[in-house]
PDB file of N, CA and C in Angstrom:
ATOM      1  N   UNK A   1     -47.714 -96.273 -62.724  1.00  0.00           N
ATOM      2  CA  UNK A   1     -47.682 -94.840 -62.524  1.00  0.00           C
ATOM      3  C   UNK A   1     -48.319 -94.549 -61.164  1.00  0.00           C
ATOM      4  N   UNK A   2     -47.682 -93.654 -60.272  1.00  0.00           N
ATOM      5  CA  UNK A   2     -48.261 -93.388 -59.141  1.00  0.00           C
ATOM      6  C   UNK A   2     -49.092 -92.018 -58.969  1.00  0.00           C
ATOM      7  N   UNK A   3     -50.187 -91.850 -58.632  1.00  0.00           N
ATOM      8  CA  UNK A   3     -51.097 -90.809 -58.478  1.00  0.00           C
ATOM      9  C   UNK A   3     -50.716 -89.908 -57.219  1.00  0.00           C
ATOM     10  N   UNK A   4     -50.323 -88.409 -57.670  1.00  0.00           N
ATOM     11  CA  UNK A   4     -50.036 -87.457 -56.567  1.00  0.00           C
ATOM     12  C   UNK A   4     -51.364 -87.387 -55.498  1.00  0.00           C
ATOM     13  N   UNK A   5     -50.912 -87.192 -54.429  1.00  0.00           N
ATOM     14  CA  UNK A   5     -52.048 -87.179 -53.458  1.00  0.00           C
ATOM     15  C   UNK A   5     -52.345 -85.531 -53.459  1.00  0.00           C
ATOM     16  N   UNK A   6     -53.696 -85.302 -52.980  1.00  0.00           N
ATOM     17  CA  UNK A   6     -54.291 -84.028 -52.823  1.00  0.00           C
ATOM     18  C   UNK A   6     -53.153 -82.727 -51.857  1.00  0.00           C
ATOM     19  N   UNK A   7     -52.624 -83.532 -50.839  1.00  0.00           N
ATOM     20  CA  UNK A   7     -51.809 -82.681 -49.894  1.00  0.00           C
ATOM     21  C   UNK A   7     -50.471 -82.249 -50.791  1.00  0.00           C
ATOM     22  N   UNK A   8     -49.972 -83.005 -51.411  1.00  0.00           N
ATOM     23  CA  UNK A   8     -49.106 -82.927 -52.183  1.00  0.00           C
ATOM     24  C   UNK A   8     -49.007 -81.599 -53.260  1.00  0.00           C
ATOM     25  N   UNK A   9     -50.060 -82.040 -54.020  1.00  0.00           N
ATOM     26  CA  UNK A   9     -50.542 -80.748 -54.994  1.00  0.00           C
ATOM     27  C   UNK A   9     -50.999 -79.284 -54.578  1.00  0.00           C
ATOM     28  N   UNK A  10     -51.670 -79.474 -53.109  1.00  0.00           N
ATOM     29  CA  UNK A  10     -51.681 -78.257 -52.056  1.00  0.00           C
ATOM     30  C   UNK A  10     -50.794 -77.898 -51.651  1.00  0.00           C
ATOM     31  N   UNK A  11     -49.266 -78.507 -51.249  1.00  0.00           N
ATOM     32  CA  UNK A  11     -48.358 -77.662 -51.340  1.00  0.00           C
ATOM     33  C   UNK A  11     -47.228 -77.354 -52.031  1.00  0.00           C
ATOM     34  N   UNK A  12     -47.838 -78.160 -53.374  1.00  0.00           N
ATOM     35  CA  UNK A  12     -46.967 -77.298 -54.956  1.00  0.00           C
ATOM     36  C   UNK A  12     -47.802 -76.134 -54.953  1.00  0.00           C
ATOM     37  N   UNK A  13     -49.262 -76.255 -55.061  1.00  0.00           N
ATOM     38  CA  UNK A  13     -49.567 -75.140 -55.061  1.00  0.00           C
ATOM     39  C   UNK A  13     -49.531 -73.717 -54.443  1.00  0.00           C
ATOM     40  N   UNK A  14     -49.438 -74.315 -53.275  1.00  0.00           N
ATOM     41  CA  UNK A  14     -49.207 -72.974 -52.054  1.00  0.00           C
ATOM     42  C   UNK A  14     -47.545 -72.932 -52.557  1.00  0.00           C
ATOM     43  N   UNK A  15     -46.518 -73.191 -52.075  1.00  0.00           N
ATOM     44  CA  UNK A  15     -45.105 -72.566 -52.562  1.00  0.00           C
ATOM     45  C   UNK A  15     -45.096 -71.892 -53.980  1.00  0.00           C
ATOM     46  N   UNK A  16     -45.898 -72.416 -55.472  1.00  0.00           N
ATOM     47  CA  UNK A  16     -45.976 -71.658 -56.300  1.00  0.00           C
ATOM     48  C   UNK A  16     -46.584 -70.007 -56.076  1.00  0.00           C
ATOM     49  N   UNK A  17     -47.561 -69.960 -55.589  1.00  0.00           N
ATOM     50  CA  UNK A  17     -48.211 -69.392 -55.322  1.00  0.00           C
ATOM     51  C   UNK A  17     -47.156 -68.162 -54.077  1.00  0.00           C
ATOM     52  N   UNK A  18     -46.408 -68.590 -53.268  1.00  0.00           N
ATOM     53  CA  UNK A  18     -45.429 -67.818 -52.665  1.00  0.00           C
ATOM     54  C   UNK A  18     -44.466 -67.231 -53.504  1.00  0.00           C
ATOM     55  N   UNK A  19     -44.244 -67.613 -54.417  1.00  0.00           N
ATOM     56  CA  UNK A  19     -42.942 -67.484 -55.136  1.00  0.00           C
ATOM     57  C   UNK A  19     -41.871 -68.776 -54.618  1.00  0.00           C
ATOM     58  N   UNK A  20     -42.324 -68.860 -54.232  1.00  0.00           N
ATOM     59  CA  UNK A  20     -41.582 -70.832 -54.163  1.00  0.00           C
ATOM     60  C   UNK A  20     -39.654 -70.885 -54.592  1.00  0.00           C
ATOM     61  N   UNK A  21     -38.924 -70.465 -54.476  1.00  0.00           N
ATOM     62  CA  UNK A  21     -37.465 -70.474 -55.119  1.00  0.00           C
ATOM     63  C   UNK A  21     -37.396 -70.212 -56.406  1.00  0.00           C
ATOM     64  N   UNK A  22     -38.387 -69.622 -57.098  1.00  0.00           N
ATOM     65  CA  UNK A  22     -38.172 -69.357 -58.750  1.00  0.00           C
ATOM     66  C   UNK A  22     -37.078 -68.448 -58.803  1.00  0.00           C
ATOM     67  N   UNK A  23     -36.162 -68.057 -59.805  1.00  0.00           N
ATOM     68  CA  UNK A  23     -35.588 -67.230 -60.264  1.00  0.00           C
ATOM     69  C   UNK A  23     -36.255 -65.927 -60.539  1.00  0.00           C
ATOM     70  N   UNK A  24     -37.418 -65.733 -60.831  1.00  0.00           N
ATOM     71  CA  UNK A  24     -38.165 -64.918 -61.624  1.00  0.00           C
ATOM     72  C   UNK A  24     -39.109 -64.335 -60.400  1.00  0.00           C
ATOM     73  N   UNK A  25     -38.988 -62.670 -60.362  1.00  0.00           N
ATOM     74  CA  UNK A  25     -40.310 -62.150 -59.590  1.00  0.00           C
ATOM     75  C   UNK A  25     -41.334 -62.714 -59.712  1.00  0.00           C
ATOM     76  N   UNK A  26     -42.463 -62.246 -59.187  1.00  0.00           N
ATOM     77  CA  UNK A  26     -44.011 -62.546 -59.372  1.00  0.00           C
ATOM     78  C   UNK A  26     -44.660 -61.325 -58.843  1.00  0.00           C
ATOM     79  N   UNK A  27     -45.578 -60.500 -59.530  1.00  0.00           N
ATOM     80  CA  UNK A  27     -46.544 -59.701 -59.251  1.00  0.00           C
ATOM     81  C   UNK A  27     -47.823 -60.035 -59.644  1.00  0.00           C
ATOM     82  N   UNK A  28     -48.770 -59.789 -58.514  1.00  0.00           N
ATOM     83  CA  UNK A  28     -50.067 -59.652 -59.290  1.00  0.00           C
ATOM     84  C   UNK A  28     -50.808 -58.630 -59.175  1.00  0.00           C
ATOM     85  N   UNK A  29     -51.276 -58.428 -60.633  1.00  0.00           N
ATOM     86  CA  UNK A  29     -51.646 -57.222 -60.956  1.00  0.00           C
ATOM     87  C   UNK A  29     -53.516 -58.051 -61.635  1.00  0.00           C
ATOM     88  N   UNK A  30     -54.024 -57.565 -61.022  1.00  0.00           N
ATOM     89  CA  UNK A  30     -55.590 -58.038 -61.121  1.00  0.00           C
ATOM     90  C   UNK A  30     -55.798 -59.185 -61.152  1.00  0.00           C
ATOM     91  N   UNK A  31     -55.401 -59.748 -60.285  1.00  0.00           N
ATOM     92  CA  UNK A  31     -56.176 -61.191 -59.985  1.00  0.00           C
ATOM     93  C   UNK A  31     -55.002 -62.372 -60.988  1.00  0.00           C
ATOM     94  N   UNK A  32     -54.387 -61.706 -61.915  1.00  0.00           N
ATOM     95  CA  UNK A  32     -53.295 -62.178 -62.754  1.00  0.00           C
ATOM     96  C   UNK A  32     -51.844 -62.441 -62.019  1.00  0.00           C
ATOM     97  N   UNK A  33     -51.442 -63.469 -62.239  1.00  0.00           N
ATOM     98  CA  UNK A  33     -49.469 -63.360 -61.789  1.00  0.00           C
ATOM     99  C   UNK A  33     -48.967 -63.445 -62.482  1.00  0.00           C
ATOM    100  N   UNK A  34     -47.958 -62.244 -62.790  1.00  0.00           N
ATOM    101  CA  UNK A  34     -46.943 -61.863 -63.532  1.00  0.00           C
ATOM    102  C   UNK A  34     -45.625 -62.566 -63.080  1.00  0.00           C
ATOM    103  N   UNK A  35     -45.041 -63.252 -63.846  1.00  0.00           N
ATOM    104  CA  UNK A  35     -43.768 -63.605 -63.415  1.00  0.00           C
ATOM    105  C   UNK A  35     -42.588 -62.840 -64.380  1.00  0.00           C
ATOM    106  N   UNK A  36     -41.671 -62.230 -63.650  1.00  0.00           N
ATOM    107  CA  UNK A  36     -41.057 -61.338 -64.455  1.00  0.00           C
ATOM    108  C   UNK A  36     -39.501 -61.365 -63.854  1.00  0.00           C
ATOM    109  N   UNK A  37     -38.362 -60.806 -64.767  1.00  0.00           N
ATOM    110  CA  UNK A  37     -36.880 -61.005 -64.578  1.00  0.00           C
ATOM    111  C   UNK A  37     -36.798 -60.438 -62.995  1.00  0.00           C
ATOM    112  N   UNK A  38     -35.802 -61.538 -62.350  1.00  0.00           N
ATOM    113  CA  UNK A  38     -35.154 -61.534 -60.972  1.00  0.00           C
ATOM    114  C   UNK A  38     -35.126 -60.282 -60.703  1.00  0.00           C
ATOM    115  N   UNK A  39     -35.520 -59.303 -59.804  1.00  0.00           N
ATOM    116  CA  UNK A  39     -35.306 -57.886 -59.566  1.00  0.00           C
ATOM    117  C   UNK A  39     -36.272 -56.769 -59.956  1.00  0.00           C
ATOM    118  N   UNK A  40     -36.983 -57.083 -60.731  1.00  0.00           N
ATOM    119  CA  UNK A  40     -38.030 -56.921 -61.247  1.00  0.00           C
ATOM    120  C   UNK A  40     -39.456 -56.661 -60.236  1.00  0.00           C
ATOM    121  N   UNK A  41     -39.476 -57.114 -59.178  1.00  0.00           N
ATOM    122  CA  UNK A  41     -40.193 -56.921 -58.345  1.00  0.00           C
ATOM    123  C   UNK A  41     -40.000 -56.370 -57.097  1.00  0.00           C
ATOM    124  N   UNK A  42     -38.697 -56.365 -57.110  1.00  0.00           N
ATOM    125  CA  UNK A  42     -38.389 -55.633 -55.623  1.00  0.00           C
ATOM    126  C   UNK A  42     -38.233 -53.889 -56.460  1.00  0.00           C
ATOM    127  N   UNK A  43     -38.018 -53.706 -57.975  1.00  0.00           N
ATOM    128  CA  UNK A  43     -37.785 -52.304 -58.363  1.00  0.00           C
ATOM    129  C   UNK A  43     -39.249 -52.268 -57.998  1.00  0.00           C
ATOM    130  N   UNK A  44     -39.876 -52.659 -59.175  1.00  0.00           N
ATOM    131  CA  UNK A  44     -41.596 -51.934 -59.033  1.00  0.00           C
ATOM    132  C   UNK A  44     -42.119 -51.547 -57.293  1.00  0.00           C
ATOM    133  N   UNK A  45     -41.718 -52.573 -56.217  1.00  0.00           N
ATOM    134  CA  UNK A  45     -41.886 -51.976 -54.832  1.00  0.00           C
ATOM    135  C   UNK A  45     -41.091 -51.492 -54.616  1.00  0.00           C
ATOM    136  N   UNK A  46     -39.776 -50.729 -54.680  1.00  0.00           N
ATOM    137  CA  UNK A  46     -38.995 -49.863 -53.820  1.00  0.00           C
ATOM    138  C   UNK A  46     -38.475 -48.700 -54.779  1.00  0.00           C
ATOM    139  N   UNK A  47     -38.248 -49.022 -56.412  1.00  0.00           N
ATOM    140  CA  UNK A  47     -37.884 -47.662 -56.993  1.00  0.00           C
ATOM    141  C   UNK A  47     -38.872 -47.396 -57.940  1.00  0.00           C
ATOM    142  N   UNK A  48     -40.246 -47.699 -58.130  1.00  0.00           N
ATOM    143  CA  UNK A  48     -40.459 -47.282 -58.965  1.00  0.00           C
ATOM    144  C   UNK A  48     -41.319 -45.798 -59.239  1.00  0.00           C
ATOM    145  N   UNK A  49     -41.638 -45.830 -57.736  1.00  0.00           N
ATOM    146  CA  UNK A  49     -43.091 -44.713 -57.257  1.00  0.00           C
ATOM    147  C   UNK A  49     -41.842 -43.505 -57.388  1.00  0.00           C
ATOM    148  N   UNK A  50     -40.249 -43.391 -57.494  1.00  0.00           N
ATOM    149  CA  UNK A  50     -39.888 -42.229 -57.613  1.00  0.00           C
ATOM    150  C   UNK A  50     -38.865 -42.332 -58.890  1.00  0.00           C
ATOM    151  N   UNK A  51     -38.169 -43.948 -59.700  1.00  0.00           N
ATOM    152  CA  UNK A  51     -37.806 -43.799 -60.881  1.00  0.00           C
ATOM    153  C   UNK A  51     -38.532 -43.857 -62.151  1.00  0.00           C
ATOM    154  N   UNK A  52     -39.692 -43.856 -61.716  1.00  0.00           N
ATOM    155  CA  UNK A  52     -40.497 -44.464 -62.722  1.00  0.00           C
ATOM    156  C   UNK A  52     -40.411 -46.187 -63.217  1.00  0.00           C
ATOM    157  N   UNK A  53     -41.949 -46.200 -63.525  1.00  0.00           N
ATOM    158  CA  UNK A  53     -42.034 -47.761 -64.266  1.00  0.00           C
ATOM    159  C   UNK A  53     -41.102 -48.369 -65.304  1.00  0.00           C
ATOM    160  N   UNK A  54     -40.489 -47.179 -66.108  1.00  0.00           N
ATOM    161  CA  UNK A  54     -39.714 -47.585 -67.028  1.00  0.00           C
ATOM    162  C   UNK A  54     -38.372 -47.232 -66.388  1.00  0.00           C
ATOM    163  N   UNK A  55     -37.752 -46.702 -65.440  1.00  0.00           N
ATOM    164  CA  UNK A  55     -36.641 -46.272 -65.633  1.00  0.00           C
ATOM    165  C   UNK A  55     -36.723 -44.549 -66.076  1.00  0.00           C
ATOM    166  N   UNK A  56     -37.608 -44.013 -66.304  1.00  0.00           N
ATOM    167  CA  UNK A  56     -37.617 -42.702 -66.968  1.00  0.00           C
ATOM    168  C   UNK A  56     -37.126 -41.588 -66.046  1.00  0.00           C
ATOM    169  N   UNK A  57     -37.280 -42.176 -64.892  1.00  0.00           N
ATOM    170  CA  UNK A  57     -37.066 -41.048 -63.808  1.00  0.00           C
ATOM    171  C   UNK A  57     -38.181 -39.833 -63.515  1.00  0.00           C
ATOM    172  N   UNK A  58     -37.554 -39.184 -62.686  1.00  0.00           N
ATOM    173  CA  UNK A  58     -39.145 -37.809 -62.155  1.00  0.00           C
ATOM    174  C   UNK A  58     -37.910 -36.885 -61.867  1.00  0.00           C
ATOM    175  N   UNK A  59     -38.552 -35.574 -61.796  1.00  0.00           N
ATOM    176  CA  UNK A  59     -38.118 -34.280 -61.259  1.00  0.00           C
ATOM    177  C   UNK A  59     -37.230 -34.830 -60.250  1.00  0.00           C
ATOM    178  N   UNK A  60     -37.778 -35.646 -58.704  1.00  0.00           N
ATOM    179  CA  UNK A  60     -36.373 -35.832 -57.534  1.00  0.00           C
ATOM    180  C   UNK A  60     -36.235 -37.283 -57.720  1.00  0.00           C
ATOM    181  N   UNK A  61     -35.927 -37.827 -58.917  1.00  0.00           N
ATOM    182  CA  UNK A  61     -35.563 -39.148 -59.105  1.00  0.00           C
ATOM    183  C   UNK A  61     -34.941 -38.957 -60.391  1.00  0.00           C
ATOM    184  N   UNK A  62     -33.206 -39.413 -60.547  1.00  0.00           N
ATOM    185  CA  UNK A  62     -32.943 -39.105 -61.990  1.00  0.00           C
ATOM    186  C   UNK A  62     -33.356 -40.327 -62.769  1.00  0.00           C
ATOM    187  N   UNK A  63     -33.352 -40.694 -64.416  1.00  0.00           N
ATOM    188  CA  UNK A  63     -33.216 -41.862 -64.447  1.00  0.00           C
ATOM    189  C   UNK A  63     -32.489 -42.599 -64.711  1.00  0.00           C
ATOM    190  N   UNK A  64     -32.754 -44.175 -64.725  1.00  0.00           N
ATOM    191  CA  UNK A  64     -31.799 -45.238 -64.319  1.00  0.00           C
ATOM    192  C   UNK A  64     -31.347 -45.562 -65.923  1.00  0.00           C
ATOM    193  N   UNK A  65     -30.354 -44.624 -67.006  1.00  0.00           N
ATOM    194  CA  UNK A  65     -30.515 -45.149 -68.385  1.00  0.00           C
ATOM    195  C   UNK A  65     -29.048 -45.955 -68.148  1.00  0.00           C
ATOM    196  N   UNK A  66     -28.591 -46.561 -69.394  1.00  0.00           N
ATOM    197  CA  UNK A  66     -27.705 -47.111 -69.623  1.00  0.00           C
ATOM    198  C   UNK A  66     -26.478 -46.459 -68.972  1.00  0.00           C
ATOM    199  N   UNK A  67     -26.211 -45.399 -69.820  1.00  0.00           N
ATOM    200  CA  UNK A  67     -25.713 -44.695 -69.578  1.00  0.00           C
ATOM    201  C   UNK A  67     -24.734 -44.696 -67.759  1.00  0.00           C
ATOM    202  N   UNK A  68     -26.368 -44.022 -67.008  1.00  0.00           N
ATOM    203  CA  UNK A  68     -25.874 -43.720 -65.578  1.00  0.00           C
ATOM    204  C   UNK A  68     -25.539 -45.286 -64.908  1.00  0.00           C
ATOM    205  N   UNK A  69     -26.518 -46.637 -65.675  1.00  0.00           N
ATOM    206  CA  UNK A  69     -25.944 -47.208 -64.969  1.00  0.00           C
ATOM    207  C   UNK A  69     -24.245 -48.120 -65.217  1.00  0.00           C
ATOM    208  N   UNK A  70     -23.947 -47.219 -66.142  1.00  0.00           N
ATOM    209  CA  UNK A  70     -22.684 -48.077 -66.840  1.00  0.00           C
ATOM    210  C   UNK A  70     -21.120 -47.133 -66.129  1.00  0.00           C
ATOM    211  N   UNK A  71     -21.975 -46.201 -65.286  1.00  0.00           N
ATOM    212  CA  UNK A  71     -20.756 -45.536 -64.857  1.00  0.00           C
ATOM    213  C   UNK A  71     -20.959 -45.683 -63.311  1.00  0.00           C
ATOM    214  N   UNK A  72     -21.647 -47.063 -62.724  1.00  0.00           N
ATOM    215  CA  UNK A  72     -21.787 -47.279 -61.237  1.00  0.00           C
ATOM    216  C   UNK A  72     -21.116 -48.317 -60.965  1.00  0.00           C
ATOM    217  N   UNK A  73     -20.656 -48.362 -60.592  1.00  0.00           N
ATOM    218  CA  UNK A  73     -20.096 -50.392 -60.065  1.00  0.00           C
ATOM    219  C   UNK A  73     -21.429 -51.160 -59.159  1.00  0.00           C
ATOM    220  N   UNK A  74     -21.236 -52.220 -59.361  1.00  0.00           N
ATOM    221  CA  UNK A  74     -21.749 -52.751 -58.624  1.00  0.00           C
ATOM    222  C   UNK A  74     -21.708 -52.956 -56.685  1.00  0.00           C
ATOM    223  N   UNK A  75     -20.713 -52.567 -56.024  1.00  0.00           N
ATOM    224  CA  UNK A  75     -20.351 -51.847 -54.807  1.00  0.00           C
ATOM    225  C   UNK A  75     -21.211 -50.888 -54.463  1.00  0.00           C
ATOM    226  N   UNK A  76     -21.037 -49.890 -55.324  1.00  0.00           N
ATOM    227  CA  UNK A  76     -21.412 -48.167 -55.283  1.00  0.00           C
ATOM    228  C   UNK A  76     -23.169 -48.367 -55.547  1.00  0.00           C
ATOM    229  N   UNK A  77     -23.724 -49.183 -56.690  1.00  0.00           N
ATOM    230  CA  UNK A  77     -25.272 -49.288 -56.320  1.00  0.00           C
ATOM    231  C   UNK A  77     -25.640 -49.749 -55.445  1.00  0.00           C
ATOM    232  N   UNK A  78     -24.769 -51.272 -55.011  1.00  0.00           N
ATOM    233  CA  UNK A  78     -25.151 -51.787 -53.501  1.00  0.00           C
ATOM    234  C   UNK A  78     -25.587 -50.853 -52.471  1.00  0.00           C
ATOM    235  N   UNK A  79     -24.263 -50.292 -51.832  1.00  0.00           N
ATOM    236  CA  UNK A  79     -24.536 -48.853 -50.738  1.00  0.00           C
ATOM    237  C   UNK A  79     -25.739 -48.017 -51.010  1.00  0.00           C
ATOM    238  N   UNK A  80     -25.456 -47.460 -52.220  1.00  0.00           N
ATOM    239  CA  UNK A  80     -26.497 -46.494 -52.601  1.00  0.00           C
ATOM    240  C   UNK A  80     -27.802 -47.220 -52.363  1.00  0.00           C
ATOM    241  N   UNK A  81     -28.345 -48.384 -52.824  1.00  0.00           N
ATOM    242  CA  UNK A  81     -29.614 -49.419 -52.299  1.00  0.00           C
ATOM    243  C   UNK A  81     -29.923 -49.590 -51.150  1.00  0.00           C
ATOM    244  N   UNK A  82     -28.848 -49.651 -50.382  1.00  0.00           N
ATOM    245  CA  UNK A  82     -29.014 -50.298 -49.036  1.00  0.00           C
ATOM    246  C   UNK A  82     -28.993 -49.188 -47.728  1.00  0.00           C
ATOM    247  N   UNK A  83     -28.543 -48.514 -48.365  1.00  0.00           N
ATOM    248  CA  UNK A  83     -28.144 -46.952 -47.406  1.00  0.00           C
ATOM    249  C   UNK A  83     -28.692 -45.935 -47.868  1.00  0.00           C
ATOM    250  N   UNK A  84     -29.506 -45.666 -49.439  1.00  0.00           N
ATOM    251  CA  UNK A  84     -29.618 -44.434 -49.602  1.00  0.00           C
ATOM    252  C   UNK A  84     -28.402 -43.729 -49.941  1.00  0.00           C
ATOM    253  N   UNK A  85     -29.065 -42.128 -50.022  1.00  0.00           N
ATOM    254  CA  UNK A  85     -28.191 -40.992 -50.935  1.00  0.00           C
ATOM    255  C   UNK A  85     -28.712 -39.847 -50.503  1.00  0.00           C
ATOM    256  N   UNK A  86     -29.095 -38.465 -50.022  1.00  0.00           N
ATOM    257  CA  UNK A  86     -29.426 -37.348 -50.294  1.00  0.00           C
ATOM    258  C   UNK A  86     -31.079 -37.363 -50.225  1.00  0.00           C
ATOM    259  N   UNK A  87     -32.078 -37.597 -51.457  1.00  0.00           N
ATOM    260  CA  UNK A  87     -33.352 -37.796 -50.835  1.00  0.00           C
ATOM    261  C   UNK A  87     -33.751 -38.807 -50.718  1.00  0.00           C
ATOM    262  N   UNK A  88     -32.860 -39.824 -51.583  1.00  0.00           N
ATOM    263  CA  UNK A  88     -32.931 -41.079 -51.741  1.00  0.00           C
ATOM    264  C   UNK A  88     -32.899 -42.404 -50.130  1.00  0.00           C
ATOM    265  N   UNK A  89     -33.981 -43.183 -49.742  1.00  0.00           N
ATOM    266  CA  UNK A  89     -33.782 -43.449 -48.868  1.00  0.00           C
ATOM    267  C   UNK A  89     -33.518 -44.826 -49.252  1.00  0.00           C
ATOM    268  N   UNK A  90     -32.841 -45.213 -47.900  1.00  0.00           N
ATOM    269  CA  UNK A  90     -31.954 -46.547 -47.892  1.00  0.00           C
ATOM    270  C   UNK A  90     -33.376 -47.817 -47.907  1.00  0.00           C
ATOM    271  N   UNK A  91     -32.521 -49.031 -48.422  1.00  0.00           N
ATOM    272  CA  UNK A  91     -33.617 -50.194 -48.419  1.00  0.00           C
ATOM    273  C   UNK A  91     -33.007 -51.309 -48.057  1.00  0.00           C
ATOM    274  N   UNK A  92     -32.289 -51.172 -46.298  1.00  0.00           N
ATOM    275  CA  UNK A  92     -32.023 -52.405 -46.164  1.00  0.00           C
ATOM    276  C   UNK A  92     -32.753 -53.211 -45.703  1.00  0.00           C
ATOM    277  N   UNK A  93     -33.717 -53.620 -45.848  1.00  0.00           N
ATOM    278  CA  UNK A  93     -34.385 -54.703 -45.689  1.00  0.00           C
ATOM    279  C   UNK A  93     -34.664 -55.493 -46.640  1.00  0.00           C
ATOM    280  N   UNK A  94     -33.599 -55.259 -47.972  1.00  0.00           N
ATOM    281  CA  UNK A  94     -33.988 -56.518 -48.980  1.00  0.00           C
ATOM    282  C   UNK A  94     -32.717 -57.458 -48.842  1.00  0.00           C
ATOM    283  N   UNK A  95     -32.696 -58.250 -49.530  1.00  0.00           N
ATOM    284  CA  UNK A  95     -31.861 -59.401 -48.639  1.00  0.00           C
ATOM    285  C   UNK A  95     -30.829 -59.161 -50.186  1.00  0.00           C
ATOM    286  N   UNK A  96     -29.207 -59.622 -49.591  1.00  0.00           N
ATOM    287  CA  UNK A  96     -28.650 -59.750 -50.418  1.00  0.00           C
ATOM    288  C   UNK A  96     -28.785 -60.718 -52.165  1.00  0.00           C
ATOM    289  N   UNK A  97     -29.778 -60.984 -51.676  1.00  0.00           N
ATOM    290  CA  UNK A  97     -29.576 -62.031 -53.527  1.00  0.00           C
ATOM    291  C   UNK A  97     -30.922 -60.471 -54.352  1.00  0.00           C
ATOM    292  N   UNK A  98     -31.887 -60.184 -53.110  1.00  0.00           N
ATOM    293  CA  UNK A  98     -32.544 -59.316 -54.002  1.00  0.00           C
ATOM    294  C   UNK A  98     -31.865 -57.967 -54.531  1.00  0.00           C
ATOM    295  N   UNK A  99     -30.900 -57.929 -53.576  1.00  0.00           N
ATOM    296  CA  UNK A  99     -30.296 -56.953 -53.902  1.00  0.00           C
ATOM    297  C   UNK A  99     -29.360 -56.596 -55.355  1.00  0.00           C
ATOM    298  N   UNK A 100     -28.599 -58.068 -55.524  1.00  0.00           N
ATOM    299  CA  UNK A 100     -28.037 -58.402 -56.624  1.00  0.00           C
ATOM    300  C   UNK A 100     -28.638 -58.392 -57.922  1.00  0.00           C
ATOM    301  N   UNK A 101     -30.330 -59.136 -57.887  1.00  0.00           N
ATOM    302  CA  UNK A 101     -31.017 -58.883 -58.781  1.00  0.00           C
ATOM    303  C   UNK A 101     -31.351 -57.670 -58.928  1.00  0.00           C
ATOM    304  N   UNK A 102     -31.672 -57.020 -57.938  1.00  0.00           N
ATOM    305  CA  UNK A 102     -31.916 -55.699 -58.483  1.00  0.00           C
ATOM    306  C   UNK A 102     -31.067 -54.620 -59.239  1.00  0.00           C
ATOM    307  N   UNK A 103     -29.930 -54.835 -59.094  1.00  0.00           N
ATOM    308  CA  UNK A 103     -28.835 -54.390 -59.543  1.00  0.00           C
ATOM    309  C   UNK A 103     -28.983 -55.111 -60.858  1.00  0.00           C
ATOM    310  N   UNK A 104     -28.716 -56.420 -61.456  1.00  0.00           N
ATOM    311  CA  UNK A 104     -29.122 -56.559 -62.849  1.00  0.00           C
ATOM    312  C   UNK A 104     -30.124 -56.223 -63.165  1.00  0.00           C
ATOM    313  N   UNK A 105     -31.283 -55.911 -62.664  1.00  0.00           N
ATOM    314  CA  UNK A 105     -32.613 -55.624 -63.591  1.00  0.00           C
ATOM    315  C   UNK A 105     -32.274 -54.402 -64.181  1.00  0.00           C
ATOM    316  N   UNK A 106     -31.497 -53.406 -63.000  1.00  0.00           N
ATOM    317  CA  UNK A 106     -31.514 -51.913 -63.525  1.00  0.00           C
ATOM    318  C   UNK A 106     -30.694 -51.806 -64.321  1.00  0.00           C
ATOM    319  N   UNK A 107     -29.733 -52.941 -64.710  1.00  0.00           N
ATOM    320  CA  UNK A 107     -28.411 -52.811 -65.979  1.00  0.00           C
ATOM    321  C   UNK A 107     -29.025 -52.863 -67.015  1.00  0.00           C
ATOM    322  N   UNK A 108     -30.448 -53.931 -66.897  1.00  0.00           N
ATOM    323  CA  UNK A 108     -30.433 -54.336 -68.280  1.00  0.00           C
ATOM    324  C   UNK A 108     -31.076 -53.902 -69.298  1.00  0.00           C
TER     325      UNK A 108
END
C-alpha cells in the first residue's frame, strides 16, 4: 500500500475546498459547507435577495412556482438570466453550464 504524501492531500484539500468540479453547489453558511443541487448557489447569489429563498417571490419579484416555470422554455429563461427583463437585471457573467443549472434548480 502506498502512503499519500502531505502535498498531495493539500491539494485534494484546497480544490475540495474550491468547489473542485463537483456537480453540486457549495455555500458556507457559518463556518459550515453546504453542498447543495447544481444551481443552487448561483440562485441564492443572484435571485434570491429579490425571489426569495424559497422561490416565494416579493412585491418587484414575482415567484418562481411551478406553474410560471412550466410555461418558460428553456431559451426564454436563458435570455431572461442573461439579459434581464424590465426591473429585472441581466447576469451575464455566469457561465453557460451555471446557467443551465440554474435553470433546473428553478424547475425543480
Amino acid at each position: 500500500m502506498r502512503l499519500v504524501g502531505p502535498a498531495l492531500l493539500i491539494a485534494l484539500g484546497t480544490l475540495a475546498a474550491c468547489g473542485g468540479g463537483g456537480g453540486g453547489g457549495q455555500i458556507q453558511e457559518g463556518g459550515q459547507i453546504y453542498v447543495g443541487a447544481p444551481g443552487e448557489t448561483s440562485y441564492r447569489d443572484a435571485c434570491a435577495r429579490c425571489h426569495g429563498a424559497n422561490r416565494e417571490g416579493a412585491i418587484d419579484a414575482p415567484a418562481l412556482d411551478a406553474m410560471r416555470m412550466a410555461s418558460s422554455g428553456d431559451e426564454s429563461l436563458r435570455q431572461l438570466i442573461l439579459f434581464g427583463k424590465g426591473r429585472m437585471p441581466g447576469f451575464g457573467g455566469l457561465s453557460d453550464q451555471q446557467v443551465t443549472d440554474l435553470i433546473s434548480y428553478i424547475r425543480s
